[in-house]
Protein backbone atom coordinates (compact mmCIF):
# COMPACT_ATOMS: atom_id res chain seq x y z
CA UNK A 1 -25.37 61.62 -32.01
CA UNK A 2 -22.95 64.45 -31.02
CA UNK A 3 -25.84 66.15 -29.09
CA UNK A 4 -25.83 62.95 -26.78
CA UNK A 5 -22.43 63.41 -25.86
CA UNK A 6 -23.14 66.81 -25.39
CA UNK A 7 -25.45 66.35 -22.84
CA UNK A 8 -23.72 63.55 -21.29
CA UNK A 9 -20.89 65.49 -20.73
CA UNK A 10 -23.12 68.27 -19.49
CA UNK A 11 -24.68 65.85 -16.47
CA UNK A 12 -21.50 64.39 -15.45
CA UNK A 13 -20.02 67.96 -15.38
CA UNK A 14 -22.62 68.85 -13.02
CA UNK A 15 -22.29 65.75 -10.86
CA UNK A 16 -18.45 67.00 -10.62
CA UNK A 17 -19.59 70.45 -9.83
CA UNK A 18 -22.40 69.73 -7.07
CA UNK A 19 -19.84 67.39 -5.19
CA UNK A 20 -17.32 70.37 -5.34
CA UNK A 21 -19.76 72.49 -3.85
CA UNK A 22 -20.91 69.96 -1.91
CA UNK A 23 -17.25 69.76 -0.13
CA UNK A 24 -16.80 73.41 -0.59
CA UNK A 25 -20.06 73.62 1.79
CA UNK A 26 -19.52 71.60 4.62
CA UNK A 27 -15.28 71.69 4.41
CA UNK A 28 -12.40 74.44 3.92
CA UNK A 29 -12.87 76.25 0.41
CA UNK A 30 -9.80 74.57 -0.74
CA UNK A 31 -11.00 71.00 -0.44
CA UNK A 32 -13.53 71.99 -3.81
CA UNK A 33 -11.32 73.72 -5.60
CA UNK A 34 -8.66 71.48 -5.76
CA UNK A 35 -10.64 68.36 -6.94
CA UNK A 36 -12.26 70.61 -9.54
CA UNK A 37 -8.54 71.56 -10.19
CA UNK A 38 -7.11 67.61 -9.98
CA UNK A 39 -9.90 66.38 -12.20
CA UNK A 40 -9.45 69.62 -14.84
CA UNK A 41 -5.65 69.00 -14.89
CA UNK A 42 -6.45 65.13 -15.39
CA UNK A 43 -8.75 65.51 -18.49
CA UNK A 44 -5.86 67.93 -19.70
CA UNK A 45 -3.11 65.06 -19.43
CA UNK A 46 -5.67 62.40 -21.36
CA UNK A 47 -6.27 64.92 -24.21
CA UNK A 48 -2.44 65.15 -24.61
CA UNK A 49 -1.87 60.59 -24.44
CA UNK A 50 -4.74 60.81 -26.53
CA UNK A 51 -3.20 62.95 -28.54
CA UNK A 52 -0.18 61.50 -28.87
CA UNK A 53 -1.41 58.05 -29.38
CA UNK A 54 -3.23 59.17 -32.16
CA UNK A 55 0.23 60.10 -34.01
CA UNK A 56 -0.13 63.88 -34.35
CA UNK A 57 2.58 66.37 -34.92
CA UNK A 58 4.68 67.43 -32.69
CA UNK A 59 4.15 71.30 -33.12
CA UNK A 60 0.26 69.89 -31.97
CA UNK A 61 1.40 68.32 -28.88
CA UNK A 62 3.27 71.37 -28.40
CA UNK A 63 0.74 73.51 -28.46
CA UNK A 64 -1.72 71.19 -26.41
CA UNK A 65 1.06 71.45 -23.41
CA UNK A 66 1.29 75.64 -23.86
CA UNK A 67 -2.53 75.61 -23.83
CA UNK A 68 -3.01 73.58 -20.60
């Protein structure tokens, strides 16, 4: 069961990836980067509601904001 999620999150990664390059390609180099950087920053942010909704300590969310 974890292996399936494993390599779900592997294809969608790549589908995330190719479109980066994709835009990389045919636009400025900047374009790629910074939806590779919104998306990253955006899985960040659900960890942390997740997180949080889930009732863990504080010192946890704490260190889940100095890690991103």
């Amino acid at each position: 069961m974890i292996v399936d999620y494993l390599v779900n999150g592997v294809i969608q990664a790549s589908m995330l990836v190719a479109v980066a390059f994709v835009l990389s390609r045919f636009t400025r180099d900047i374009v790629g980067r910074s939806l590779l950087a919104f998306v990253l920053f955006g899985a960040a942010f659900m960890y942390i509601v997740f997180a949080v909704r889930a009732g863990e300590s504080g010192y946890w969310i704490v260190g889940e904001l100095a890690g991103e």
